[in-house]
N, C-alpha and C. Protein backbone atom coordinates (compact mmCIF):
# COMPACT_ATOMS: atom_id res chain seq x y z
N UNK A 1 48.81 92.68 161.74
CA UNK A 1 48.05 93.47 160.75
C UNK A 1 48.60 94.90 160.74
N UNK A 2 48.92 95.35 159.77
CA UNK A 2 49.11 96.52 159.63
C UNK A 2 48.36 97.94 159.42
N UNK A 3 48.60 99.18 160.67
CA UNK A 3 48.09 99.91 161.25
C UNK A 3 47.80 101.11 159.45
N UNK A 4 46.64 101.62 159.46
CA UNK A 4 46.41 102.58 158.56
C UNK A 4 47.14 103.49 158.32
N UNK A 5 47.86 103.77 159.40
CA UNK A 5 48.83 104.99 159.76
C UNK A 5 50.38 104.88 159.06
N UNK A 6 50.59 103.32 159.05
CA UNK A 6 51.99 102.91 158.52
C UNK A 6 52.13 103.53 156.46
N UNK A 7 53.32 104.08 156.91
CA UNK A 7 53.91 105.24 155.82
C UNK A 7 54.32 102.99 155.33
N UNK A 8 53.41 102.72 153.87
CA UNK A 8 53.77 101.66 152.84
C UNK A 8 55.09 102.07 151.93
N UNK A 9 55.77 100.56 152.20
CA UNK A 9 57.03 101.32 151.36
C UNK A 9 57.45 99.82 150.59
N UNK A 10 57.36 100.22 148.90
CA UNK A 10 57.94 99.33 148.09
C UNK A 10 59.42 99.42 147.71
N UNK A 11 60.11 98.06 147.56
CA UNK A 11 61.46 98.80 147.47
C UNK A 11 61.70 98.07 145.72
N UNK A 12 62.28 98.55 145.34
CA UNK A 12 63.42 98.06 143.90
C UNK A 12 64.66 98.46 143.12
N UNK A 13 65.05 97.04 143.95
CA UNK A 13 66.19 96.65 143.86
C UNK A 13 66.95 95.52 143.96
N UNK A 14 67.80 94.95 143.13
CA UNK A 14 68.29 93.65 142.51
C UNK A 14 68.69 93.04 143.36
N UNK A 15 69.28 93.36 144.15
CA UNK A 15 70.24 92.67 145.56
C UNK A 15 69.75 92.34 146.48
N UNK A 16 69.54 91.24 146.58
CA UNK A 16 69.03 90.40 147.88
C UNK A 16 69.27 90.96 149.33
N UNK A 17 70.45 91.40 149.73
CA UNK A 17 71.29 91.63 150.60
C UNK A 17 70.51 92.93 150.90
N UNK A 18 70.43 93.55 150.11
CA UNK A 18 69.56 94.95 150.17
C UNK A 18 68.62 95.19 150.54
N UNK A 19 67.45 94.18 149.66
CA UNK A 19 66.17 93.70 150.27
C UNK A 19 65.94 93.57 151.60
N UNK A 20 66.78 92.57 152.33
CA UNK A 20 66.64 91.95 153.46
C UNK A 20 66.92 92.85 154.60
N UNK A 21 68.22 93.81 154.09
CA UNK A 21 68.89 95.28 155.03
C UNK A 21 67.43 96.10 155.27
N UNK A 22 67.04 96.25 154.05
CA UNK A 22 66.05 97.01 154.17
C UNK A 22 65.02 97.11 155.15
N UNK A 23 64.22 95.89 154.52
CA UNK A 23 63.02 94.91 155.34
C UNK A 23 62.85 94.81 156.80
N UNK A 24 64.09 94.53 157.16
CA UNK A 24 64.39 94.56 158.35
C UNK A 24 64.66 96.02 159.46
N UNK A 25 65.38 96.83 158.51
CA UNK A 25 65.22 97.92 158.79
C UNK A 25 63.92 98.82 159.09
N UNK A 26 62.93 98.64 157.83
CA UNK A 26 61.96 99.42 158.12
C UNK A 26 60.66 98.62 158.73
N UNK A 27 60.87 97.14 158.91
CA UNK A 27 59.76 96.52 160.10
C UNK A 27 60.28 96.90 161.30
N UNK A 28 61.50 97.51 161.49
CA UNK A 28 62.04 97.82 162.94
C UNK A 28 61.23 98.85 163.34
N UNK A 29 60.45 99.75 162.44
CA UNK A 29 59.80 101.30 162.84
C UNK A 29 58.14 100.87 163.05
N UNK A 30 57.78 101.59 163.85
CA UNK A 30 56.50 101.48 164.74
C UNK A 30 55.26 101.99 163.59
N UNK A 31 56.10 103.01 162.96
CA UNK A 31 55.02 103.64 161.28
C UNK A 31 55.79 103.35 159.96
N UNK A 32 55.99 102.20 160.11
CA UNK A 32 56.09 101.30 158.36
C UNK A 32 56.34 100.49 158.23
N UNK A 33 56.17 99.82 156.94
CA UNK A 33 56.16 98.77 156.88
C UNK A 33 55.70 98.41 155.11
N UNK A 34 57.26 97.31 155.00
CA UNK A 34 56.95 97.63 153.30
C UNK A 34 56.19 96.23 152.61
N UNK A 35 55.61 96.55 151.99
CA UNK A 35 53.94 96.01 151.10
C UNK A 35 54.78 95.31 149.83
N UNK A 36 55.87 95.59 149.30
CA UNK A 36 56.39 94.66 147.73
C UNK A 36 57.65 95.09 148.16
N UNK A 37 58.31 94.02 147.22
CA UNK A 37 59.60 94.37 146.72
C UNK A 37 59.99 93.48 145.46
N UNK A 38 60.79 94.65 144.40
CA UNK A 38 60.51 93.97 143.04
C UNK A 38 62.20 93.94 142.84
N UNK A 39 62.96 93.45 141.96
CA UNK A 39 64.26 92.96 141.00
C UNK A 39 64.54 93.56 139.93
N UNK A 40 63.43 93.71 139.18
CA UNK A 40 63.60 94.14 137.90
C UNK A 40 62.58 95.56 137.69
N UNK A 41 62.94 96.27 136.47
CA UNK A 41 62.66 97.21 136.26
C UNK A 41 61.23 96.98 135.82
N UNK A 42 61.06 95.78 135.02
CA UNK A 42 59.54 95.43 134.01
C UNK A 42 58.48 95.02 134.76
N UNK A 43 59.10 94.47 136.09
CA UNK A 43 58.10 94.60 137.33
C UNK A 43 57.53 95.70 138.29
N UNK A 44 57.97 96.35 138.58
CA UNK A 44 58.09 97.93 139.52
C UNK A 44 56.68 98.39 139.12
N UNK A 45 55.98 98.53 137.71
CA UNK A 45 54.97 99.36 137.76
C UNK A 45 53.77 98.70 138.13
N UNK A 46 53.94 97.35 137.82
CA UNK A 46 52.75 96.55 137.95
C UNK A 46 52.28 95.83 139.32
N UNK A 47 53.60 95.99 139.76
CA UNK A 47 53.86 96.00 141.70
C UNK A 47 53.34 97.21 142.23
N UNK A 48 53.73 97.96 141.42
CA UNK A 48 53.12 99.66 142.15
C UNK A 48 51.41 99.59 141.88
N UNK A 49 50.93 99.15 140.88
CA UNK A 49 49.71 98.99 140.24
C UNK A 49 48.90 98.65 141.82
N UNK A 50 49.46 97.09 142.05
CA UNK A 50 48.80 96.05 142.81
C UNK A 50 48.89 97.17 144.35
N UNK A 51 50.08 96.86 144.57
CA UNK A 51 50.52 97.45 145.94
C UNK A 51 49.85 98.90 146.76
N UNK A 52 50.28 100.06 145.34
CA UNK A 52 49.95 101.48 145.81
C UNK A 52 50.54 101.87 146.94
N UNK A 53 51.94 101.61 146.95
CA UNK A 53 52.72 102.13 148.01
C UNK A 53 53.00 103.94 148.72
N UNK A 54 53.11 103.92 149.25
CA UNK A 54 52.99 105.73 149.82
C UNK A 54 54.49 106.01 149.72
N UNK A 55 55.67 105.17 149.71
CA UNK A 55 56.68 105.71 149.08
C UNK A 55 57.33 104.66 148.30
N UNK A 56 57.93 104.82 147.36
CA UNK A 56 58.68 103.70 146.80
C UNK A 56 60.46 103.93 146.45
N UNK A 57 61.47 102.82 147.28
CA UNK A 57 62.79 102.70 147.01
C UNK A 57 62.93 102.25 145.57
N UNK A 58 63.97 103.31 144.71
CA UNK A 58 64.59 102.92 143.69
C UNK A 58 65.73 102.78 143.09
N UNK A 59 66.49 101.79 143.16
CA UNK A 59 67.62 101.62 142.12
C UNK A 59 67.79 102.21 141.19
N UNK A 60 69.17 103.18 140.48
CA UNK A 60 69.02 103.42 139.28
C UNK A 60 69.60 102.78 138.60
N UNK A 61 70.38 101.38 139.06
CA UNK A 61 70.79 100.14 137.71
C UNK A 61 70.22 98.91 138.45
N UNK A 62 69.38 98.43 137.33
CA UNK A 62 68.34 97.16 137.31
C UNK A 62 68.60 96.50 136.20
N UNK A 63 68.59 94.83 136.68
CA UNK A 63 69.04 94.08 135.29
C UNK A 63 68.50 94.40 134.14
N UNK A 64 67.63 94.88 133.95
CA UNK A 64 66.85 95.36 132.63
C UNK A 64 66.19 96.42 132.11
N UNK A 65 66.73 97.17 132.90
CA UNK A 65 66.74 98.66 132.87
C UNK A 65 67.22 99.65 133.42
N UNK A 66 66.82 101.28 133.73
CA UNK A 66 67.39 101.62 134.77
C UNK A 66 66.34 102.45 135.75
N UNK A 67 66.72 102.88 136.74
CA UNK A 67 65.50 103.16 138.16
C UNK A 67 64.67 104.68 137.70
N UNK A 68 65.89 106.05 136.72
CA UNK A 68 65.39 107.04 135.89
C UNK A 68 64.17 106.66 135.02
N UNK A 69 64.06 105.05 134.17
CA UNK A 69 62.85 105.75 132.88
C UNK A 69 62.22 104.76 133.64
N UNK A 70 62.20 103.66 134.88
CA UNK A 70 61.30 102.67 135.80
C UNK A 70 60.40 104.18 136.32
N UNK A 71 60.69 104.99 137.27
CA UNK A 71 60.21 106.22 137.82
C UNK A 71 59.18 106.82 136.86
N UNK A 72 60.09 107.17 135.66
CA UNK A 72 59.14 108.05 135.25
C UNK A 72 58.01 107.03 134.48
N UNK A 73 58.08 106.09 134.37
CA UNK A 73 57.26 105.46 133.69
C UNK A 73 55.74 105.14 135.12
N UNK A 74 56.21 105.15 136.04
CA UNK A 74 55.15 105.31 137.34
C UNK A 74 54.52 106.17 137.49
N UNK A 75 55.31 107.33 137.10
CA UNK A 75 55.04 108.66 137.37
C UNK A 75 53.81 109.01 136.36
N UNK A 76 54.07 108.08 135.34
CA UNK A 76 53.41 108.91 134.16
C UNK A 76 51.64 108.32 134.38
N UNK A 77 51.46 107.46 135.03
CA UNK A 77 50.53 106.81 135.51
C UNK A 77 49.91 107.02 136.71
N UNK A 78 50.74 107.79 137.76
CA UNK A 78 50.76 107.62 139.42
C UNK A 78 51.34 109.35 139.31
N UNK A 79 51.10 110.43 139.05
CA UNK A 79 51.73 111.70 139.38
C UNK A 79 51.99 111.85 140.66
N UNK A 80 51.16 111.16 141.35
CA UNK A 80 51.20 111.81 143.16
C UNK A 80 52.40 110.69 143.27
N UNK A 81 53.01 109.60 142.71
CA UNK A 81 53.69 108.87 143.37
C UNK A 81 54.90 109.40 143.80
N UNK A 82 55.33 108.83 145.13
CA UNK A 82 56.31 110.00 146.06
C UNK A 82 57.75 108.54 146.02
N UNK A 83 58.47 108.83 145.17
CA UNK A 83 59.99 107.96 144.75
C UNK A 83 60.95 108.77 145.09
N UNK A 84 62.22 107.52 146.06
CA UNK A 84 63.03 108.10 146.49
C UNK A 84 63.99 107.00 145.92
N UNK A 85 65.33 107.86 144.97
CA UNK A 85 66.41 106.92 144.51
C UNK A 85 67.05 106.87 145.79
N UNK A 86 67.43 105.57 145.89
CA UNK A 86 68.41 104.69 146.82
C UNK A 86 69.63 103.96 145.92
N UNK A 87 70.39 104.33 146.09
CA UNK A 87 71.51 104.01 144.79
C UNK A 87 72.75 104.10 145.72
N UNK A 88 74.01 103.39 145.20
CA UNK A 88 75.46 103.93 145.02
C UNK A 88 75.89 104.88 144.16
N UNK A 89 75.43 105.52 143.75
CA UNK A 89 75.71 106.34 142.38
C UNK A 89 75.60 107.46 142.57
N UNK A 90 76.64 108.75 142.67
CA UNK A 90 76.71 110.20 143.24
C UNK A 90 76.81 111.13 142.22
N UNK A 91 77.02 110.57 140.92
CA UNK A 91 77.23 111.62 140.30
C UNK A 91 76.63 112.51 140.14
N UNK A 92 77.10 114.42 139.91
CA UNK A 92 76.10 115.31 139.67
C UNK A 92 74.91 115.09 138.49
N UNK A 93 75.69 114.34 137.72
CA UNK A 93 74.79 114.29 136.26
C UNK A 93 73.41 113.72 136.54
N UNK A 94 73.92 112.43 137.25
CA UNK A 94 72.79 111.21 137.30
C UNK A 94 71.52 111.79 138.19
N UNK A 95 72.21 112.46 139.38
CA UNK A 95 71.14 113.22 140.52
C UNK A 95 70.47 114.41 139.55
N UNK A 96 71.10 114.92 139.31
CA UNK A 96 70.36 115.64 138.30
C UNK A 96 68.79 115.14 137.54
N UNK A 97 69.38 114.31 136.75
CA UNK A 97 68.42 113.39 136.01
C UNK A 97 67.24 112.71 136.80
N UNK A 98 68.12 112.44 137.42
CA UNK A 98 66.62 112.11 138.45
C UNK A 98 65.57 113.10 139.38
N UNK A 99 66.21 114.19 139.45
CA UNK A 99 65.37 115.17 140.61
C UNK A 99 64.80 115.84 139.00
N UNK A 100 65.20 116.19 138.35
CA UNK A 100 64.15 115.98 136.98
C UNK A 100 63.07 115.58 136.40
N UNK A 101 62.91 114.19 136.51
CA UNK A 101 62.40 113.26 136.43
C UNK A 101 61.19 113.31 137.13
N UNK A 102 61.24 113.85 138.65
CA UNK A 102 60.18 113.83 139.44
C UNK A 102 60.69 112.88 141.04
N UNK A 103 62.04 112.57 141.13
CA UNK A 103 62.63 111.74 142.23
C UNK A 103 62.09 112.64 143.38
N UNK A 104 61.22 112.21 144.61
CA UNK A 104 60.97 113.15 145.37
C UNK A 104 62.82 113.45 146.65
N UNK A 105 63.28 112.16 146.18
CA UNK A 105 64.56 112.35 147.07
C UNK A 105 65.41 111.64 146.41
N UNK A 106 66.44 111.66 146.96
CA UNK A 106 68.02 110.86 146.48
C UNK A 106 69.01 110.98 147.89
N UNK A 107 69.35 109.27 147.99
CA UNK A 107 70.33 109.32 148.91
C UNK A 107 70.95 108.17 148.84
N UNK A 108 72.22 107.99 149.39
CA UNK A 108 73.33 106.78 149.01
C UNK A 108 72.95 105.67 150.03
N UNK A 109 73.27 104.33 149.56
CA UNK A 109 73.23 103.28 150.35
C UNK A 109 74.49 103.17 151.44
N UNK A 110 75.04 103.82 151.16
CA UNK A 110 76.12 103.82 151.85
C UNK A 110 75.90 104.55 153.26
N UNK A 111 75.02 105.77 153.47
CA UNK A 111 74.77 106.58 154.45
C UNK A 111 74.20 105.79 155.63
N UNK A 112 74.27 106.49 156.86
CA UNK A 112 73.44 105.42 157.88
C UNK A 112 71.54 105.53 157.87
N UNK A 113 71.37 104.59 158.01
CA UNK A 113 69.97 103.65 158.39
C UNK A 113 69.70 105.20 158.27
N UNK A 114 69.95 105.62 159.87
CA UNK A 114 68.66 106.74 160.40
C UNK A 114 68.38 108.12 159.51
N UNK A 115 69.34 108.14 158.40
CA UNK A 115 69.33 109.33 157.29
C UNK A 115 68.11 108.70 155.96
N UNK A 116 67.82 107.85 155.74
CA UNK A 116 67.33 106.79 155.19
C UNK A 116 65.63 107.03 155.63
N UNK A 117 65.90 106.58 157.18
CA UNK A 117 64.67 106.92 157.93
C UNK A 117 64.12 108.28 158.04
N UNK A 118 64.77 109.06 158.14
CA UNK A 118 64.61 110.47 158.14
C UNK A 118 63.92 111.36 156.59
N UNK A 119 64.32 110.22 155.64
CA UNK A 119 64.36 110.88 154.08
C UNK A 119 62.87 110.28 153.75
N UNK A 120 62.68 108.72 154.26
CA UNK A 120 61.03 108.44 153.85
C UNK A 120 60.49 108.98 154.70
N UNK A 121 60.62 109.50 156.05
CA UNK A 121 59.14 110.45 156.54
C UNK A 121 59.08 111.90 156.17
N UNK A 122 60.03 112.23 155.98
CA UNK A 122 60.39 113.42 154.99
C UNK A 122 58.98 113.70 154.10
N UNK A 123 59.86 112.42 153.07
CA UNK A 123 58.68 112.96 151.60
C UNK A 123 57.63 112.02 151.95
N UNK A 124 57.36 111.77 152.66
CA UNK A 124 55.69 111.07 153.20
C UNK A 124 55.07 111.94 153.46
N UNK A 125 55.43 113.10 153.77
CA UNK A 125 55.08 114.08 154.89
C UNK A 125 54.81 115.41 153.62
N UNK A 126 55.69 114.84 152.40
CA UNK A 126 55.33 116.12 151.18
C UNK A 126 56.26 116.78 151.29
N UNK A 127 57.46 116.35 151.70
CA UNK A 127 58.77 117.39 151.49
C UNK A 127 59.90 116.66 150.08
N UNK A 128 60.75 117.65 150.01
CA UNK A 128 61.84 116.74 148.94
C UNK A 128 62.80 116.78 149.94
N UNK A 129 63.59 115.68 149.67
CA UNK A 129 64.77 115.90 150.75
C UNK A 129 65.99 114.84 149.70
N UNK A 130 66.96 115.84 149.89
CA UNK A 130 68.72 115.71 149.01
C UNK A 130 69.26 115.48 150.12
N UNK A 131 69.95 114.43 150.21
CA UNK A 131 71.21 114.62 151.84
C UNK A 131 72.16 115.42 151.34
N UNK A 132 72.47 116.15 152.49
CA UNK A 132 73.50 117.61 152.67
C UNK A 132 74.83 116.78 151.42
N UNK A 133 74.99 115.78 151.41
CA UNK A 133 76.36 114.95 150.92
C UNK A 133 76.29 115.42 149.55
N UNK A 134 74.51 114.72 148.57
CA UNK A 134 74.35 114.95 147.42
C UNK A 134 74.07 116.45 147.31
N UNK A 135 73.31 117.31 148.31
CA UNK A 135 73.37 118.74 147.81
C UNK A 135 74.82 119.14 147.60
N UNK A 136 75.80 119.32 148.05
CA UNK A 136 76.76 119.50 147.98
C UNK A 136 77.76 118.95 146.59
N UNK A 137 77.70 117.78 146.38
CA UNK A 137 77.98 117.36 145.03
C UNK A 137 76.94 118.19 143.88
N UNK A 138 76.17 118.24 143.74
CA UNK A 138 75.51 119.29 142.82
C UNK A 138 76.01 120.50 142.77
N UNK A 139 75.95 121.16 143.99
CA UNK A 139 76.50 122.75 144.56
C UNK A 139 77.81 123.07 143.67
N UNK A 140 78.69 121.96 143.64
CA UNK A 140 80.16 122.28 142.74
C UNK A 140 80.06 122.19 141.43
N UNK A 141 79.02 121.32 140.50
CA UNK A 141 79.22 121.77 139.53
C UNK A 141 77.70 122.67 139.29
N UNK A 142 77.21 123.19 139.98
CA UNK A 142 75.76 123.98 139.53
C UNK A 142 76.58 125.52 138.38
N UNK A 143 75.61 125.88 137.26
CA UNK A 143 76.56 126.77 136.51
C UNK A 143 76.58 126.02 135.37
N UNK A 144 77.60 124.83 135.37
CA UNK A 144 78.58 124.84 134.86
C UNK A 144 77.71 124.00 132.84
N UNK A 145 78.48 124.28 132.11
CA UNK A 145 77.58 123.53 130.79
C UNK A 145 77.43 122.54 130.56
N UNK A 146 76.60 121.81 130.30
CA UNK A 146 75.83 120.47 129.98
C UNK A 146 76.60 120.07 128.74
N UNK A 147 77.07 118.95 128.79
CA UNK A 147 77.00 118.15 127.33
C UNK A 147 76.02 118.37 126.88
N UNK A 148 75.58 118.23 125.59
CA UNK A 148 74.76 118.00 124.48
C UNK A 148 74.56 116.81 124.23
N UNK A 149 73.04 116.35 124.05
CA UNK A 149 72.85 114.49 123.74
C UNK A 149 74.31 114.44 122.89
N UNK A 150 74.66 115.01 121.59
CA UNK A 150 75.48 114.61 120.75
C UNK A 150 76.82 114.43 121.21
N UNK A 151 77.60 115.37 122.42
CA UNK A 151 78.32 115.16 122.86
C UNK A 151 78.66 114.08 124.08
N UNK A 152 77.28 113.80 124.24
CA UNK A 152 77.24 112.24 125.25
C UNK A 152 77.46 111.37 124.43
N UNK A 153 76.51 111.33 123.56
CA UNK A 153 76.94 109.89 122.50
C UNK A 153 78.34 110.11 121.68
N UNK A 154 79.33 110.97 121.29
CA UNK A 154 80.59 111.15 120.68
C UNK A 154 81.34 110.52 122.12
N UNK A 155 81.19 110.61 123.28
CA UNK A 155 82.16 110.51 124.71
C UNK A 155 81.95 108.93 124.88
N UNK A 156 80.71 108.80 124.93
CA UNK A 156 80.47 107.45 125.33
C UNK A 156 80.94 106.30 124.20
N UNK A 157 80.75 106.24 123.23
CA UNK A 157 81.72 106.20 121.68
C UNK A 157 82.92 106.06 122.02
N UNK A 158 83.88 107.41 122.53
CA UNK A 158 85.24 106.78 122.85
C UNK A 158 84.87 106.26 124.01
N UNK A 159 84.07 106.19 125.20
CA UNK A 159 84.63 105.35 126.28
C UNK A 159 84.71 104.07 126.26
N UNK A 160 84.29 103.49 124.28
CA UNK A 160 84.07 102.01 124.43
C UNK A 160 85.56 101.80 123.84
N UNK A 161 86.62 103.02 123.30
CA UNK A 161 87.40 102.48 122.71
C UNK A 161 87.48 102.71 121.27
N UNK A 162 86.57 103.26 121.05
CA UNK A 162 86.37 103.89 119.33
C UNK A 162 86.94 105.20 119.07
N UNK A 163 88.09 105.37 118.06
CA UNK A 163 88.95 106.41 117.31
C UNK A 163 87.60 107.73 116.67
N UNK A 164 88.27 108.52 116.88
CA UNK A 164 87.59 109.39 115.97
C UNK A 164 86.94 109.46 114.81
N UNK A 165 88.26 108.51 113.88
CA UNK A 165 87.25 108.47 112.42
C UNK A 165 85.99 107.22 112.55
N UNK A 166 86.27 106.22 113.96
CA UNK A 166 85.33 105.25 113.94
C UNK A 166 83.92 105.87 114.72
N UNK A 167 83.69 106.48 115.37
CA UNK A 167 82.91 107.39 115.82
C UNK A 167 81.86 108.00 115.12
N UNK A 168 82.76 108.74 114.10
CA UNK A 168 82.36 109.05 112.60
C UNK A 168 81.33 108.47 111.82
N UNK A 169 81.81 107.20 111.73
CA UNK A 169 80.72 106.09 111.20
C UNK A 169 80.22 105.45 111.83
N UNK A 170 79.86 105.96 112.77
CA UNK A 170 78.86 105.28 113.55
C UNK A 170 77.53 106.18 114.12
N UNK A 171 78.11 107.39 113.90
CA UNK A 171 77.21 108.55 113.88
C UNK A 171 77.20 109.33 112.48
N UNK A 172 77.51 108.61 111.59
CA UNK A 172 77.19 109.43 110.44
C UNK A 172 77.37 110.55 110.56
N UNK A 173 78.63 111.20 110.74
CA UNK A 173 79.07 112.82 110.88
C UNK A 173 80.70 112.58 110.40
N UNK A 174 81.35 113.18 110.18
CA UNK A 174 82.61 113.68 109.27
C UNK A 174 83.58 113.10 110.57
N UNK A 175 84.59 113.08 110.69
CA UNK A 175 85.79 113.06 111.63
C UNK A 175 86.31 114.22 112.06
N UNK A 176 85.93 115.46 111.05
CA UNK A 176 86.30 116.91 111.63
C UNK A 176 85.43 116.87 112.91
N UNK A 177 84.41 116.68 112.09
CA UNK A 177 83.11 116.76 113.38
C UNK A 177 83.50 116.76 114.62
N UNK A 178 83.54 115.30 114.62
CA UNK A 178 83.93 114.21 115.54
C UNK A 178 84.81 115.20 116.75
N UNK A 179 86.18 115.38 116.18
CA UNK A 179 87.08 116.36 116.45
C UNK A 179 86.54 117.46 116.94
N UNK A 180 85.56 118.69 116.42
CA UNK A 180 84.97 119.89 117.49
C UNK A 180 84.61 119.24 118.67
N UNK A 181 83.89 118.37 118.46
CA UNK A 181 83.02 117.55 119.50
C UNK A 181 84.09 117.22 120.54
N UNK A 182 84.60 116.73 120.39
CA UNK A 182 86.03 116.12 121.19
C UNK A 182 86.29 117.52 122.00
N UNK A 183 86.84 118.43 121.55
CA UNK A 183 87.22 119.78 121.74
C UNK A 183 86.45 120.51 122.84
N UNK A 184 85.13 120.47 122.19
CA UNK A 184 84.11 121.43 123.76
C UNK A 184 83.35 119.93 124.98
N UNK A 185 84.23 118.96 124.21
CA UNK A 185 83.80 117.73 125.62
C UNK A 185 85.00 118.46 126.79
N UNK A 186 86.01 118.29 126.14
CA UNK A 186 87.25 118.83 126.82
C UNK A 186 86.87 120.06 127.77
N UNK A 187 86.46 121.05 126.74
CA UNK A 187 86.54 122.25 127.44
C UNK A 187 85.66 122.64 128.69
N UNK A 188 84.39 121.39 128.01
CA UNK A 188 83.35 121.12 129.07
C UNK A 188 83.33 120.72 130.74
N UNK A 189 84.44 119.76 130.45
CA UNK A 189 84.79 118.60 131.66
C UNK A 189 85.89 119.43 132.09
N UNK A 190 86.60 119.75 131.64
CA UNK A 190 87.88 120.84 132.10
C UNK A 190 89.07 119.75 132.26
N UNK A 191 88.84 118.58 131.50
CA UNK A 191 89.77 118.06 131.11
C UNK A 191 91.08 118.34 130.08
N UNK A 192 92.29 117.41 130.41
CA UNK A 192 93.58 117.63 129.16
C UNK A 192 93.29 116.37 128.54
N UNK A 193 92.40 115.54 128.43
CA UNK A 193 92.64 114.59 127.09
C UNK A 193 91.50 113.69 127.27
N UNK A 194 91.01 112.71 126.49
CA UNK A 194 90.23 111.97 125.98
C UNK A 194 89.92 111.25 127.23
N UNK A 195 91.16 110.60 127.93
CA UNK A 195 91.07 109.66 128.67
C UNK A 195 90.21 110.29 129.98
N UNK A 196 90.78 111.20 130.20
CA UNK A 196 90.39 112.14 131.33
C UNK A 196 89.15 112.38 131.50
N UNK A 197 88.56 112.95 130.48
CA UNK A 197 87.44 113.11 129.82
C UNK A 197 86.09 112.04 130.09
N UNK A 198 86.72 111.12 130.10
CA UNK A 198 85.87 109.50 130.40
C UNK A 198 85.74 109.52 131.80
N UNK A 199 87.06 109.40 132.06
CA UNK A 199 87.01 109.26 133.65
C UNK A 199 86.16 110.14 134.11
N UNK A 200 85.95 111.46 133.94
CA UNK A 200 85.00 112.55 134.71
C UNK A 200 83.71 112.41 134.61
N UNK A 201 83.59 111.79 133.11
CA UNK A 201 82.23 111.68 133.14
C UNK A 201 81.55 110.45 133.50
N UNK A 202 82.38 109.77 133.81
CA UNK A 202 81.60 108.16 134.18
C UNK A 202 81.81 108.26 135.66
N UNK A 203 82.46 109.39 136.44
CA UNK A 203 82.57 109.41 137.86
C UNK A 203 81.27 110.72 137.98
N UNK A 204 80.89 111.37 137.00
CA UNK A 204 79.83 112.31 137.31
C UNK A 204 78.50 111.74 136.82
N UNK A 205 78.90 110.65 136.37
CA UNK A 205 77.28 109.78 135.96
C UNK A 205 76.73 110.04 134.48
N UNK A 206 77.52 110.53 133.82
CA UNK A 206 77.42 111.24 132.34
C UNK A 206 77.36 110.47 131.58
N UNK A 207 78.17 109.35 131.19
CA UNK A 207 78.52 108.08 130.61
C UNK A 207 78.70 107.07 131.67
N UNK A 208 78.07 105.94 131.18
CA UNK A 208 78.21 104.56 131.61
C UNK A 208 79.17 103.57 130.91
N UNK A 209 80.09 102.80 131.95
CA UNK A 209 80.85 101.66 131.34
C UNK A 209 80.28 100.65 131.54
N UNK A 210 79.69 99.98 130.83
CA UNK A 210 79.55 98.47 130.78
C UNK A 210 80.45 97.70 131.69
């Protein structure tokens, strides 16, 4: 039976392998012990509903959604709810978006167990906690200028492979357009060309490749 005291922890996320890392991980601790674990994004709130977990693990890519509008959609229901992204995913953009959002933390799957452990008693406890890794990835580009929705959707456009004038018609805007746009993506990313351009931003979490 589980002690009143145990910090409840729901996790979601698609991967079995993960689940089980997890599970095992945090029945290993003397104060927790996790209450659900969900797969999909369309489940998470209604698990959170039932459950009422004191922290909850989140994915930010789920087969049917992603772990950013899963969160805030908890959030918008649950304000006190205390969510920590658990992801592969470093980019400044994406961390961004999420400590936005209301993420009380963010940290990589990749890091060890006891940083993990350290981050849910953390914000159990009412703190935010960034590992030194992700503060630091933020730290380099903090400053620096934001794309514009319009210039996400013109980037992400070419990252599928679409020309300028096809871009064009697909956003209903001119090909000159298209072209400025192109221009302060560049100047933005501090890239020399289109291709480059992709690459930075799908390694900073800006654009997604399928």
């Amino acid at each position: 039976m589980n002690s009143s005291r145990e910090i409840r922890i729901m996790c979601v996320d698609d991967h079995p392998l993960m689940h089980k890392g997890i599970s095992a991980l945090i029945e290993g601790q003397p104060d927790m012990a996790i209450v659900g674990a969900v797969s999909r994004a369309g489940d998470a709130l209604a698990s959170f509903r039932e459950k009422m977990p004191d922290i909850t693990l989140m994915d930010l890519r789920l087969p049917d959604g992603n772990g950013i509008d899963t969160m805030t959609a908890i959030l918008k229901e649950y304000p006190e709810a205390r969510i920590i992204i658990l992801t592969m995913f470093e980019g400044d953009a994406e961390i961004g978006r999420a400590l936005r959002s209301g993420a009380r933390g963010y940290i990589l799957k990749n890091m060890p167990p006891e940083d993990l452990l350290h981050v849910i008693r953390s914000v159990h406890s009412g703190k935010k906690r960034i590992h030194p890794v992700i503060a630091a990835n933020l730290a380099d580009h903090f400053g620096e200028e934001n794309l514009t929705p319009r210039e996400t959707e013109v980037l992400q456009l070419i990252s599928e492979g679409n020309s300028n004038r096809e871009v064009g018609k697909k956003l209903f805007i001119s090909e000159e357009t298209v072209k400025g746009h192109v221009k302060n993506i560049l100047g933005k990313l501090g890239a020399n060309d289109r291709t480059q351009a992709v690459s930075i931003a799908v390694r900073r979490g800006i654009i997604h490749l399928d």
